[in-house]
PDB file of N, CA and C in Angstrom:
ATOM      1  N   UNK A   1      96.993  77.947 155.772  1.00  0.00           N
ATOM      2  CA  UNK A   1      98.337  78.249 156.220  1.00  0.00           C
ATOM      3  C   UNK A   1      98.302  78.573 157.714  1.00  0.00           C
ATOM      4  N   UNK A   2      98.778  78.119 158.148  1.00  0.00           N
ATOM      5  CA  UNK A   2      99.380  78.286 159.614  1.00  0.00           C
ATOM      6  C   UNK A   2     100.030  79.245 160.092  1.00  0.00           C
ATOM      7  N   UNK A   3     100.003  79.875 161.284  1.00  0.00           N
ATOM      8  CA  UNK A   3     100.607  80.858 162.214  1.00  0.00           C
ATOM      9  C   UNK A   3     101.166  80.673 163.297  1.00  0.00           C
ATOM     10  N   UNK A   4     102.477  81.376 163.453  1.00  0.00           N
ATOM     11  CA  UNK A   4     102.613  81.258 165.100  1.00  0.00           C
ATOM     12  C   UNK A   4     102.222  82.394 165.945  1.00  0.00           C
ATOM     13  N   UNK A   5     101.438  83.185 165.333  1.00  0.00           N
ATOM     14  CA  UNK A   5     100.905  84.024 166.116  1.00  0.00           C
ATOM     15  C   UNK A   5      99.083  84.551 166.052  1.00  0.00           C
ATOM     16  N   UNK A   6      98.636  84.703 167.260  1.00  0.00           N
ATOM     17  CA  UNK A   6      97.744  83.846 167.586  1.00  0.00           C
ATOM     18  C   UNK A   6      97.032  85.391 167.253  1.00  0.00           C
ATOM     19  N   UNK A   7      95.581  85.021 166.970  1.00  0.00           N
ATOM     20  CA  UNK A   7      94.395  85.975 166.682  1.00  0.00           C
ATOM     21  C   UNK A   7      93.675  86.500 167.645  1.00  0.00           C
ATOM     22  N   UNK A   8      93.044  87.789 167.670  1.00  0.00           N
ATOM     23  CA  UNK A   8      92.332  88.211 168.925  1.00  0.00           C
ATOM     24  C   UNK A   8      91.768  89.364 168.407  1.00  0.00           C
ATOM     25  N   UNK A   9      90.174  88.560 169.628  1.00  0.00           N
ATOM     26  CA  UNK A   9      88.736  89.640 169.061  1.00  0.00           C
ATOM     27  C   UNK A   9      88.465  90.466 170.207  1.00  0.00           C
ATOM     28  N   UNK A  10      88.597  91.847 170.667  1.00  0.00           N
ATOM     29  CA  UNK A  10      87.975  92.025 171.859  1.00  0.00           C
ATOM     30  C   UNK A  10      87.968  93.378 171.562  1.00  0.00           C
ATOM     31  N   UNK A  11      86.089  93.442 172.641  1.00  0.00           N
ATOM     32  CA  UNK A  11      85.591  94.560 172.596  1.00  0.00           C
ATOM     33  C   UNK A  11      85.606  95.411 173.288  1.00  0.00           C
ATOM     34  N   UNK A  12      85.588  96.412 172.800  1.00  0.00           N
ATOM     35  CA  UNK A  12      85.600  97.740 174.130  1.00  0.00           C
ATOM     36  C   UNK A  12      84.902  97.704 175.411  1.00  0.00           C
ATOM     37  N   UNK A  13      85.386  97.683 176.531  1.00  0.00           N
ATOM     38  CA  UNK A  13      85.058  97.552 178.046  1.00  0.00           C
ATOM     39  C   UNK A  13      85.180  95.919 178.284  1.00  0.00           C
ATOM     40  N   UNK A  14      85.893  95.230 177.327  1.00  0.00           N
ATOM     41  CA  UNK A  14      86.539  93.587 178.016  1.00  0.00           C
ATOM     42  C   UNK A  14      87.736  93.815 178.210  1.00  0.00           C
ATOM     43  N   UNK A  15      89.186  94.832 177.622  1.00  0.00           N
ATOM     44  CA  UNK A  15      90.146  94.736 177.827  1.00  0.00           C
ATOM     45  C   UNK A  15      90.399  95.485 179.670  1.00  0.00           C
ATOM     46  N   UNK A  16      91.545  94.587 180.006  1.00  0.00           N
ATOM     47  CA  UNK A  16      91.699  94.856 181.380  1.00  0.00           C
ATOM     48  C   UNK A  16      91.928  96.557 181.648  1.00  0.00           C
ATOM     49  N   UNK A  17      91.637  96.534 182.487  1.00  0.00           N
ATOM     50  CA  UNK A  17      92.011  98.539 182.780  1.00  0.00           C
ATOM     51  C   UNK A  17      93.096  98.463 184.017  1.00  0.00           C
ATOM     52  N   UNK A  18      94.196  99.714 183.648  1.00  0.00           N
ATOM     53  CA  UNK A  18      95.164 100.021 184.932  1.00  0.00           C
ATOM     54  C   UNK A  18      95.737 101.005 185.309  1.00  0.00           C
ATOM     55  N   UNK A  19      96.084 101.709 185.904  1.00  0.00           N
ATOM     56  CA  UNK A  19      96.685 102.737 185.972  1.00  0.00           C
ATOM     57  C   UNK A  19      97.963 102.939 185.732  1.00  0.00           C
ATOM     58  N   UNK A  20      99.019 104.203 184.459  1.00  0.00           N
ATOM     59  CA  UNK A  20      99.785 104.015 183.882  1.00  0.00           C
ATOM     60  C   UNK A  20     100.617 105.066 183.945  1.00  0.00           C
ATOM     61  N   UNK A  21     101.850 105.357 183.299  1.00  0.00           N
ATOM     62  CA  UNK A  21     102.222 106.434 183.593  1.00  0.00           C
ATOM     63  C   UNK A  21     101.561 107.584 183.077  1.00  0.00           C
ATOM     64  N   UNK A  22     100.893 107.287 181.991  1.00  0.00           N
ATOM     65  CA  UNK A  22      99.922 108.666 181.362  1.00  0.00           C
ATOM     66  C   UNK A  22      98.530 108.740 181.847  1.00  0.00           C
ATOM     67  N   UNK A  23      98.203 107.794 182.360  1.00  0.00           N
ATOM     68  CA  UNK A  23      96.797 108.091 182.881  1.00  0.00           C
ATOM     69  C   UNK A  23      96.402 106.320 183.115  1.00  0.00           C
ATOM     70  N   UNK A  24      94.831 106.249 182.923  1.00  0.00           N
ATOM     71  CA  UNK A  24      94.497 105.103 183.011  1.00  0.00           C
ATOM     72  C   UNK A  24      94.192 104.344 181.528  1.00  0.00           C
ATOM     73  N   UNK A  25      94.547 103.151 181.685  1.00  0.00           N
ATOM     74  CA  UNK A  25      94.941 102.557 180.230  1.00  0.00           C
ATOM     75  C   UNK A  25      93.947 101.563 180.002  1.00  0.00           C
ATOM     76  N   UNK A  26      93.488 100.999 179.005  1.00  0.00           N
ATOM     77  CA  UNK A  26      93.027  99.727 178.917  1.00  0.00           C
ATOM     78  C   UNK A  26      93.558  98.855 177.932  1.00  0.00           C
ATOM     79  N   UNK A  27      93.564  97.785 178.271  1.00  0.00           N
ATOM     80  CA  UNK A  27      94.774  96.715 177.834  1.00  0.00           C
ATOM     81  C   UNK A  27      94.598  96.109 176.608  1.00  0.00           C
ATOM     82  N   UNK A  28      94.364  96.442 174.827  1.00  0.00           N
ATOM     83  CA  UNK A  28      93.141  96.007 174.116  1.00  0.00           C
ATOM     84  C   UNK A  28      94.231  94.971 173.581  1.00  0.00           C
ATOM     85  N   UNK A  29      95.753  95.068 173.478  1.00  0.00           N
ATOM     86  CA  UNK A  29      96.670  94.032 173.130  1.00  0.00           C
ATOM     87  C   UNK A  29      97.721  94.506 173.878  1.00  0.00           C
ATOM     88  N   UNK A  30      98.289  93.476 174.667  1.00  0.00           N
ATOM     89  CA  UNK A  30      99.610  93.445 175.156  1.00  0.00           C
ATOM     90  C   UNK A  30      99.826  92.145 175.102  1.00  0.00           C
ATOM     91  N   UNK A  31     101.723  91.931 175.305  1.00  0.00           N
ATOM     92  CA  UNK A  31     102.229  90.657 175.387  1.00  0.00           C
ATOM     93  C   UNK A  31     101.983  89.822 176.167  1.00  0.00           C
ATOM     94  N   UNK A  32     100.957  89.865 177.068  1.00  0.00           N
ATOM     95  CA  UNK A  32     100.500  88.476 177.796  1.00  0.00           C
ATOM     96  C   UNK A  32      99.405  87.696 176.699  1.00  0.00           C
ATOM     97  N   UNK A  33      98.858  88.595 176.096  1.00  0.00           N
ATOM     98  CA  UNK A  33      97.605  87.982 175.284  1.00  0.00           C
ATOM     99  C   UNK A  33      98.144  86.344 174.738  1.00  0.00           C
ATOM    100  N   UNK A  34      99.308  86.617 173.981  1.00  0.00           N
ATOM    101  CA  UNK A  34      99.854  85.362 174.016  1.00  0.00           C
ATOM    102  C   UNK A  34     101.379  84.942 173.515  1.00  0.00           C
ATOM    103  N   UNK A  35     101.975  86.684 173.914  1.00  0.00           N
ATOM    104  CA  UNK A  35     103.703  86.116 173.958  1.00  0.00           C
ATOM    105  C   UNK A  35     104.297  85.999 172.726  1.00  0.00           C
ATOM    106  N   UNK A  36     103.307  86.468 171.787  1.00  0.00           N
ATOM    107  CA  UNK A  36     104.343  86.688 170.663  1.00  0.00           C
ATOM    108  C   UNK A  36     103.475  88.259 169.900  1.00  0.00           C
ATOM    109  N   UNK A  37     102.997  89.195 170.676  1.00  0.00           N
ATOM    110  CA  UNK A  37     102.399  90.277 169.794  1.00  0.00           C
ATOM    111  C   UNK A  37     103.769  90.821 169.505  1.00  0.00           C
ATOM    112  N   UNK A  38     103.705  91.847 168.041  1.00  0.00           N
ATOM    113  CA  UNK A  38     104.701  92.093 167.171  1.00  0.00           C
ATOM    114  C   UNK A  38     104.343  93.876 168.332  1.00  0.00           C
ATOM    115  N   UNK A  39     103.511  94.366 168.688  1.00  0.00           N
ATOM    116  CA  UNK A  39     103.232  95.508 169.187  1.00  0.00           C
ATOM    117  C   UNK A  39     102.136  95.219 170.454  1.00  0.00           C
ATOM    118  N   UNK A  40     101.853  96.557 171.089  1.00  0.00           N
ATOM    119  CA  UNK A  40     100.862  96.239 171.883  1.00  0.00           C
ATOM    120  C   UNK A  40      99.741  97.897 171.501  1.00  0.00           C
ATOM    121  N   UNK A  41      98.773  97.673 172.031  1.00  0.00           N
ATOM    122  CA  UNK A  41      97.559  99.050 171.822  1.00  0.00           C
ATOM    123  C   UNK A  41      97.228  98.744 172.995  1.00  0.00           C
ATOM    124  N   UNK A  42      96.572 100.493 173.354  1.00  0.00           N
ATOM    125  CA  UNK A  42      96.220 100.121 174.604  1.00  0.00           C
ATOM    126  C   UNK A  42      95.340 101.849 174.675  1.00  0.00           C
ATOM    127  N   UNK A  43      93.864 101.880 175.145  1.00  0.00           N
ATOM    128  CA  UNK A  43      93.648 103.492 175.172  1.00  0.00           C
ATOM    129  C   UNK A  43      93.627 103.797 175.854  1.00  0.00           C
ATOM    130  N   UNK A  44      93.880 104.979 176.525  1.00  0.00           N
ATOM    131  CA  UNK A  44      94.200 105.647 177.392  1.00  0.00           C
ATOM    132  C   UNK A  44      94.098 106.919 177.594  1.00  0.00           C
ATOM    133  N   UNK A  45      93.307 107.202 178.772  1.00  0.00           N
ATOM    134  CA  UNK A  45      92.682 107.986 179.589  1.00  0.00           C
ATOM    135  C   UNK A  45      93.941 108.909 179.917  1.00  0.00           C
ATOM    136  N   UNK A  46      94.364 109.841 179.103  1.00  0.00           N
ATOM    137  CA  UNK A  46      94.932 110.856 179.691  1.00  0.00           C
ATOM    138  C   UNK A  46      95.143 111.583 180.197  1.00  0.00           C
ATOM    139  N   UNK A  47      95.252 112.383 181.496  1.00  0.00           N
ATOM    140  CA  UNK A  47      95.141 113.731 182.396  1.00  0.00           C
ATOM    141  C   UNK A  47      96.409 113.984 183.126  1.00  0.00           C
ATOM    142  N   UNK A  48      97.420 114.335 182.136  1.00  0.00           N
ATOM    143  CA  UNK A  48      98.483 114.267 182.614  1.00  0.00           C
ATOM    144  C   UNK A  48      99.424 113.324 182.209  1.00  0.00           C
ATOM    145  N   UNK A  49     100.349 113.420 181.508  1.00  0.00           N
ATOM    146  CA  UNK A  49     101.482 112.045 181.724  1.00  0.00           C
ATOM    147  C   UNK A  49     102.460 112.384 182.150  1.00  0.00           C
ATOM    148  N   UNK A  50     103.290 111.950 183.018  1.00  0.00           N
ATOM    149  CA  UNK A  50     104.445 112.088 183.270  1.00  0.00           C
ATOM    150  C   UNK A  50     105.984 111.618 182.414  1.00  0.00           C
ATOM    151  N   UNK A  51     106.510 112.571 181.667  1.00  0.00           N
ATOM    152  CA  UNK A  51     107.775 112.735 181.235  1.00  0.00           C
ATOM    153  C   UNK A  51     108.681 111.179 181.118  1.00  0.00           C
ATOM    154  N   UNK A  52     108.677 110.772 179.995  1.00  0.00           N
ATOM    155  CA  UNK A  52     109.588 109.069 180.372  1.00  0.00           C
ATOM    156  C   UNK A  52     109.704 109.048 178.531  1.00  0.00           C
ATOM    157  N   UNK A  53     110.547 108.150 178.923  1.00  0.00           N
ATOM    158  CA  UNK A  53     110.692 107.757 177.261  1.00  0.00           C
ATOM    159  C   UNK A  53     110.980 105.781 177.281  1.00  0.00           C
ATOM    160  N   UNK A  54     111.806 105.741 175.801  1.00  0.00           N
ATOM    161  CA  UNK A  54     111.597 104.603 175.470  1.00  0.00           C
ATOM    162  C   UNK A  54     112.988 103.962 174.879  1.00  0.00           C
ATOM    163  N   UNK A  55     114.294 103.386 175.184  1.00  0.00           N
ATOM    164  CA  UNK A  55     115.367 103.181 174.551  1.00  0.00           C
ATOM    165  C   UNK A  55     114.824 102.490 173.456  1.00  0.00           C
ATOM    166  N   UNK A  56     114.289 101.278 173.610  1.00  0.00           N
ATOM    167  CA  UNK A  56     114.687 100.318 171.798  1.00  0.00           C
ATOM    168  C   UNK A  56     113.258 100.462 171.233  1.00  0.00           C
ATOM    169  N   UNK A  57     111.535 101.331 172.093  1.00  0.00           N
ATOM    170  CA  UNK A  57     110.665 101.101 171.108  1.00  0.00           C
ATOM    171  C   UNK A  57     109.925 102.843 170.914  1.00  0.00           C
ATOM    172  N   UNK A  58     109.076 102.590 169.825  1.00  0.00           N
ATOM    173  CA  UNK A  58     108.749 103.373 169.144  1.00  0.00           C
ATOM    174  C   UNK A  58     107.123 103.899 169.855  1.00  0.00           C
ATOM    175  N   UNK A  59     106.572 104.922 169.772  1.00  0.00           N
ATOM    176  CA  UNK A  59     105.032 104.770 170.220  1.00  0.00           C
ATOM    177  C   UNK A  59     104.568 105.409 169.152  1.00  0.00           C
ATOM    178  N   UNK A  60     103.089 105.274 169.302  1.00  0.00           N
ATOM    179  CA  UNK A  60     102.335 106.434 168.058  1.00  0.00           C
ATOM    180  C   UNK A  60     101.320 106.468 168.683  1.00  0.00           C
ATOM    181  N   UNK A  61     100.768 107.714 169.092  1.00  0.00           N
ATOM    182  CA  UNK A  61      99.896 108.157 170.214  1.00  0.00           C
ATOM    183  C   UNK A  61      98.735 108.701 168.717  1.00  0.00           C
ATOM    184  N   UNK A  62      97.417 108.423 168.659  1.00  0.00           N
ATOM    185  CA  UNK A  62      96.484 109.118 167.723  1.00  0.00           C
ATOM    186  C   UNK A  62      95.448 109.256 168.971  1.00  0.00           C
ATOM    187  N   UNK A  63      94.824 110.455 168.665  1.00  0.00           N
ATOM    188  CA  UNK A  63      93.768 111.124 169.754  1.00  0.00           C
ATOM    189  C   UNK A  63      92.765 110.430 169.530  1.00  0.00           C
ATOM    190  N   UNK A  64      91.369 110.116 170.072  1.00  0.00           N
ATOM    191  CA  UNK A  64      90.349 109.518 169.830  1.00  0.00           C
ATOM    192  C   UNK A  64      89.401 110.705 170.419  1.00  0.00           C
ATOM    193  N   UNK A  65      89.837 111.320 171.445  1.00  0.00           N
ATOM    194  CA  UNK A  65      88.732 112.644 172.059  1.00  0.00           C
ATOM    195  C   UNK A  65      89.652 113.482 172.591  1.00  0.00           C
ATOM    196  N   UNK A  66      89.242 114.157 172.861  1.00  0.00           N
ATOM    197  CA  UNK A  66      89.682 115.706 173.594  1.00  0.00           C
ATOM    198  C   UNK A  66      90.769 116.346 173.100  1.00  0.00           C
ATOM    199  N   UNK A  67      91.158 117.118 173.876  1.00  0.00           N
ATOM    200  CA  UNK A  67      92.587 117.809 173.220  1.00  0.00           C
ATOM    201  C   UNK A  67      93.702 118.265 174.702  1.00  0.00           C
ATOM    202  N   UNK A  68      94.885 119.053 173.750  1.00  0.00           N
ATOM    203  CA  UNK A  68      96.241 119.268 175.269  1.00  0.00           C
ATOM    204  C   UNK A  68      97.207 119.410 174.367  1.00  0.00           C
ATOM    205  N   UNK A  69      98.047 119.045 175.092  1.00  0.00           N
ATOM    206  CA  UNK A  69      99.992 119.117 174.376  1.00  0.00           C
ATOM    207  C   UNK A  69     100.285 117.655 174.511  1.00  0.00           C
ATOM    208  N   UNK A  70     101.210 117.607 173.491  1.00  0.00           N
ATOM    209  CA  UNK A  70     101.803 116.170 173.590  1.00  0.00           C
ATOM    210  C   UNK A  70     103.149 116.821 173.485  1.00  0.00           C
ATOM    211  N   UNK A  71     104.246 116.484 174.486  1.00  0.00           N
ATOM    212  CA  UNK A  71     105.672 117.060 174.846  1.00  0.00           C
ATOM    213  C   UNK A  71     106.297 116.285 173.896  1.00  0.00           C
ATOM    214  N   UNK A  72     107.224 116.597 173.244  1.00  0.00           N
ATOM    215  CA  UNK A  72     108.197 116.151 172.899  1.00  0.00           C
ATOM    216  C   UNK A  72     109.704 116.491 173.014  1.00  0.00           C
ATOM    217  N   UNK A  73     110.566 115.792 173.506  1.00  0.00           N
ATOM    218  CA  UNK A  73     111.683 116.259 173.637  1.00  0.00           C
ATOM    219  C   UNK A  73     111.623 118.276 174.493  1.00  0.00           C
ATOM    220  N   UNK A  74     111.100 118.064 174.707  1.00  0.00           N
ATOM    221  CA  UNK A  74     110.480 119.366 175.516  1.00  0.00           C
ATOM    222  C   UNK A  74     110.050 120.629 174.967  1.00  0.00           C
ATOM    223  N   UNK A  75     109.391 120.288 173.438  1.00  0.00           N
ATOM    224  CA  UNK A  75     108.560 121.146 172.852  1.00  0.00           C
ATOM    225  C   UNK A  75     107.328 120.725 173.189  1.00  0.00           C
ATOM    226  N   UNK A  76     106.296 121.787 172.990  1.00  0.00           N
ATOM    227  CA  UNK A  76     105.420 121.617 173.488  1.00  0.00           C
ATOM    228  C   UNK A  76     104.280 121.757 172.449  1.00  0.00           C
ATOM    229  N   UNK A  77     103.588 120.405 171.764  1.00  0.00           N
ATOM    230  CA  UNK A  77     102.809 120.281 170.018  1.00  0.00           C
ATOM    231  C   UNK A  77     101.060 120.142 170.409  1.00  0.00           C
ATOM    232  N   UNK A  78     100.638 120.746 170.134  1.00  0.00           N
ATOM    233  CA  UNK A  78      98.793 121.119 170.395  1.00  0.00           C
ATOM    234  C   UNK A  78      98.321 119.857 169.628  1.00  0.00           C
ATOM    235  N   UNK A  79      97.694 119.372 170.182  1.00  0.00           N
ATOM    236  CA  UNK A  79      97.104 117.892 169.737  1.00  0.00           C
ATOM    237  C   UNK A  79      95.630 117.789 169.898  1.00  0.00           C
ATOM    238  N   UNK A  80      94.468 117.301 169.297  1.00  0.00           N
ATOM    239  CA  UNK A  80      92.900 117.234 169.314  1.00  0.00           C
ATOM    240  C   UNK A  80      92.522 116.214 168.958  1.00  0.00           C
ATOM    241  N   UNK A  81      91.079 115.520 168.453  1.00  0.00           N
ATOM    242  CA  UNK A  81      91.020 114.564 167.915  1.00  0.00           C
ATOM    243  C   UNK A  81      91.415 113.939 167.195  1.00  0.00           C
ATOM    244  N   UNK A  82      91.785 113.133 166.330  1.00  0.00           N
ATOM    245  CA  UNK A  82      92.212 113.128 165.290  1.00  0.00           C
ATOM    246  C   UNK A  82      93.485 113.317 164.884  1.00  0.00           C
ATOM    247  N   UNK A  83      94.313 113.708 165.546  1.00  0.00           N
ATOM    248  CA  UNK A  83      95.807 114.147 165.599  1.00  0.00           C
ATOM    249  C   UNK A  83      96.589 112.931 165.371  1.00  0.00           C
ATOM    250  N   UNK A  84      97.687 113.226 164.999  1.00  0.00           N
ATOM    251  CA  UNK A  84      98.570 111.343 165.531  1.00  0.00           C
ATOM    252  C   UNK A  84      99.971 112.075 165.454  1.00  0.00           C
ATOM    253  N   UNK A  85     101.035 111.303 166.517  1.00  0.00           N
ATOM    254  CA  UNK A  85     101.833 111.712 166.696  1.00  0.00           C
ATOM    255  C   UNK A  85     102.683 110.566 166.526  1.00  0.00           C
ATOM    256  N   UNK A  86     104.264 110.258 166.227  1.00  0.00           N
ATOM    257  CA  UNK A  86     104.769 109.574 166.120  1.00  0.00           C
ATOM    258  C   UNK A  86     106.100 109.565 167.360  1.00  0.00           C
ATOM    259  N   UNK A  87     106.430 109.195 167.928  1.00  0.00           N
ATOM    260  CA  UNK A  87     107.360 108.967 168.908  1.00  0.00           C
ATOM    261  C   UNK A  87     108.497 108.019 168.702  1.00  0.00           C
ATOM    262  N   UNK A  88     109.703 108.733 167.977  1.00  0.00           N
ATOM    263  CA  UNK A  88     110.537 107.416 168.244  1.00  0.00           C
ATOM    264  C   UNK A  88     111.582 107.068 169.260  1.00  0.00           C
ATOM    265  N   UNK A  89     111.970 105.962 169.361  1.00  0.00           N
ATOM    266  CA  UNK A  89     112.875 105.672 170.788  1.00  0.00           C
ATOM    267  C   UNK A  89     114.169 106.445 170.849  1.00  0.00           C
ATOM    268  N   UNK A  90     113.935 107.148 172.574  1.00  0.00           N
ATOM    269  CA  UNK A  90     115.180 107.740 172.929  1.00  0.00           C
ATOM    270  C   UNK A  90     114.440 109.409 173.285  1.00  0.00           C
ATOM    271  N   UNK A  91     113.077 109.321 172.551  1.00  0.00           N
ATOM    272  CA  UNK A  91     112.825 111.050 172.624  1.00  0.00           C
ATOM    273  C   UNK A  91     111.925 111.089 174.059  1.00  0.00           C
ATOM    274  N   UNK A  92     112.157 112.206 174.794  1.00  0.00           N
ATOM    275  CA  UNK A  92     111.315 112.318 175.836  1.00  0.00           C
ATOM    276  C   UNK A  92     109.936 112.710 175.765  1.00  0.00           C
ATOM    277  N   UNK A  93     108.768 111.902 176.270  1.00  0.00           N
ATOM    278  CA  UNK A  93     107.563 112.581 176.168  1.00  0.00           C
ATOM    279  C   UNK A  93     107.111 112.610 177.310  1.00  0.00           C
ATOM    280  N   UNK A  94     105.745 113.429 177.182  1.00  0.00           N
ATOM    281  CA  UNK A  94     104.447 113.667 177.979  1.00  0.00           C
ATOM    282  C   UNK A  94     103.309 114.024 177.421  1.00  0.00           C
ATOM    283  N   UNK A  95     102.134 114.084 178.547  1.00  0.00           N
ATOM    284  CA  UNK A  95     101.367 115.346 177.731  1.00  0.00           C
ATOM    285  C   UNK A  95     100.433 115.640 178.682  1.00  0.00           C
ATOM    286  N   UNK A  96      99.904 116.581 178.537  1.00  0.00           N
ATOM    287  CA  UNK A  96      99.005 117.485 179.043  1.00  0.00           C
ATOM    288  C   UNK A  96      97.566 117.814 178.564  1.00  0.00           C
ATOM    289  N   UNK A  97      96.720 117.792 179.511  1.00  0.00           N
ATOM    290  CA  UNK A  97      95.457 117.741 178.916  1.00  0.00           C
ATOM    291  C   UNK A  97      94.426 116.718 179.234  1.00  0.00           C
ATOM    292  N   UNK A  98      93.411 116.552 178.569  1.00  0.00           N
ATOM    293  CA  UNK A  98      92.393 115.552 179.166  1.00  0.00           C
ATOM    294  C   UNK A  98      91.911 114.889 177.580  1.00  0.00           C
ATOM    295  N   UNK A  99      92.574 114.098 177.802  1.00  0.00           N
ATOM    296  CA  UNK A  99      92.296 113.550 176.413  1.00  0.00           C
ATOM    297  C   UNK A  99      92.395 111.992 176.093  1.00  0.00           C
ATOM    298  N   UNK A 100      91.749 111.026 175.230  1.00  0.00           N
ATOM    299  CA  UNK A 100      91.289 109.865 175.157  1.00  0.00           C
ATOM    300  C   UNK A 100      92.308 109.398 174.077  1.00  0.00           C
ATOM    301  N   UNK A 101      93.123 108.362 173.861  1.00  0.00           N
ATOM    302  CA  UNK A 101      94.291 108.323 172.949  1.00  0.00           C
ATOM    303  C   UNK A 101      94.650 106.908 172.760  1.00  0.00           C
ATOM    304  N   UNK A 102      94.468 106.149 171.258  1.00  0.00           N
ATOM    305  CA  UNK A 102      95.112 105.057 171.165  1.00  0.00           C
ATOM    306  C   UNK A 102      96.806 105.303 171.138  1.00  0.00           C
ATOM    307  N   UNK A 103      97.202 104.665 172.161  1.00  0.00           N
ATOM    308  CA  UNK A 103      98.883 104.490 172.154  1.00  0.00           C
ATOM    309  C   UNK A 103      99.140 103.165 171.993  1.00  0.00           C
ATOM    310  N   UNK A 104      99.915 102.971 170.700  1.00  0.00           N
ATOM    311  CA  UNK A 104     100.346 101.902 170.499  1.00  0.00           C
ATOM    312  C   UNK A 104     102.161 101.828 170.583  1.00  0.00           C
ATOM    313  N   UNK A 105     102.330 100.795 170.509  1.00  0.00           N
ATOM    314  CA  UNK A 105     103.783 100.413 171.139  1.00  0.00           C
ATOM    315  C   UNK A 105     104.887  99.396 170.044  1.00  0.00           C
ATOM    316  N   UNK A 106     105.820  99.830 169.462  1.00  0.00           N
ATOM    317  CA  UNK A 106     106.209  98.765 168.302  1.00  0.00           C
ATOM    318  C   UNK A 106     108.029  98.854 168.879  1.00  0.00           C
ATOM    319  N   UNK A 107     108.357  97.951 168.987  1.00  0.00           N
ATOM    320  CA  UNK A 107     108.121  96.263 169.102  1.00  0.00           C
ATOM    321  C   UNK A 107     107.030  96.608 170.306  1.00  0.00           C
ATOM    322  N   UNK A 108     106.533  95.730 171.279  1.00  0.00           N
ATOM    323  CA  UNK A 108     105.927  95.584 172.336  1.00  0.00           C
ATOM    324  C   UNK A 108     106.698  96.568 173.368  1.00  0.00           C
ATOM    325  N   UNK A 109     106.138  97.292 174.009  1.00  0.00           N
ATOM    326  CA  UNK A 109     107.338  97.952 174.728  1.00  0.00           C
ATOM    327  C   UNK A 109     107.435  97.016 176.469  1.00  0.00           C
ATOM    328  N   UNK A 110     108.274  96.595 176.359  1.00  0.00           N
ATOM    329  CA  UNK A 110     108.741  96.163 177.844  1.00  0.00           C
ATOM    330  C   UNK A 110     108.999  96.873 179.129  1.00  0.00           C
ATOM    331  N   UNK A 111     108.562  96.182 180.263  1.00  0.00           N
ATOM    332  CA  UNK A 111     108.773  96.566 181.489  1.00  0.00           C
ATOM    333  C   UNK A 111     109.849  97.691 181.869  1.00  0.00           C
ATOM    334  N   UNK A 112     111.174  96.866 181.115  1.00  0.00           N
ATOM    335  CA  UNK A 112     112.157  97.115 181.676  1.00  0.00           C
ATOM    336  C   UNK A 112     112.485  98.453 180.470  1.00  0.00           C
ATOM    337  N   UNK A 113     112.184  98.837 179.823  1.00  0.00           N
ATOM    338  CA  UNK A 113     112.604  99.922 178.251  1.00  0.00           C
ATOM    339  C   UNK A 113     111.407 101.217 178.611  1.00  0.00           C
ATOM    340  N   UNK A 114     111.239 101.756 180.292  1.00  0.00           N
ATOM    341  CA  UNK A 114     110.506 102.528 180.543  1.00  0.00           C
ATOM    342  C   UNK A 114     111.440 103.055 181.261  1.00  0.00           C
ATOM    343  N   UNK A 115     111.825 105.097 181.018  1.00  0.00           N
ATOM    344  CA  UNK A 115     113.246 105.306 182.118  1.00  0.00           C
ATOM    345  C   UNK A 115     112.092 106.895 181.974  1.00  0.00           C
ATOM    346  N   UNK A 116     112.099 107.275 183.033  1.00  0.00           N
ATOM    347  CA  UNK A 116     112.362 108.216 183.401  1.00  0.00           C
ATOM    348  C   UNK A 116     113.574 109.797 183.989  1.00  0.00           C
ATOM    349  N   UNK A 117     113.434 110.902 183.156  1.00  0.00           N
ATOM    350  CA  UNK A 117     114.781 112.124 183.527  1.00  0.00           C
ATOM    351  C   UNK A 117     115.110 112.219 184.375  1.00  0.00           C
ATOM    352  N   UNK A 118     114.142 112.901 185.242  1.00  0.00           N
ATOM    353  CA  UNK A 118     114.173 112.921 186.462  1.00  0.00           C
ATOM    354  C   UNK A 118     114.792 112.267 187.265  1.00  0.00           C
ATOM    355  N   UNK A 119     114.813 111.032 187.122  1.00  0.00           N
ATOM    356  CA  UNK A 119     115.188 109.634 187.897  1.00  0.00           C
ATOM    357  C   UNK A 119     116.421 109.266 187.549  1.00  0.00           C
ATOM    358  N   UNK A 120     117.729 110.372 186.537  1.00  0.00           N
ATOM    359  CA  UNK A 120     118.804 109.800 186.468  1.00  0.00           C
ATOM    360  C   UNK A 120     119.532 110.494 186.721  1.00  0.00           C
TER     361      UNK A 120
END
């Protein structure tokens, strides 16, 4: 059976790395891979994120190392390894701390569906 959406193998330290609003990210699926991912993952080097949210997508941040706060809507939730948090669109986050974190993104989150408070 056939697919229109395409398969992908990649290992830790091949995905591209960049600097993000939460820290530094590495790219293990996003929508360039090939334009039709249903989501994107991406881990990320946390030390700090700065406050932004998401109108139409969802995130789910799970810890992989360290620990901090993960903001929500401007409570402030103690997070460690192992933790997972769910984020849905419209709520404000951040977080605080030094911590290693798969953030994944459903639908794909787009360029343009990144707003910052501050900034309105």
């Amino acid at each position: 059976m056939s697919s229109e959406w395409a398969t992908l193998v990649r290992h830790e330290g091949e995905a591209p790395r960049e600097q993000s609003t939460c820290g530094w990210r590495d790219r293990l699926i996003s929508r360039e891979d090939d334009g039709h991912t249903a989501a994107w993952a991406h881990a990320v080097d946390i030390d700090g994120a700065r406050e932004h949210y998401h109108r139409r997508s969802a995130e789910i941040y799970y810890v992989l190392e360290g620990e901090g706060l993960v903001l929500l809507d401007g409570q402030a939730h103690p997070v460690r390894k192992g933790t997972i948090v769910h984020i849905p669109p419209g709520v404000i986050h951040g977080a605080r701390g030094r911590m290693r974190v798969l953030v994944i993104g459903v639908p794909d989150i787009a360029d343009d569906d990144l707003f910052f408070p501050d900034e309105e």
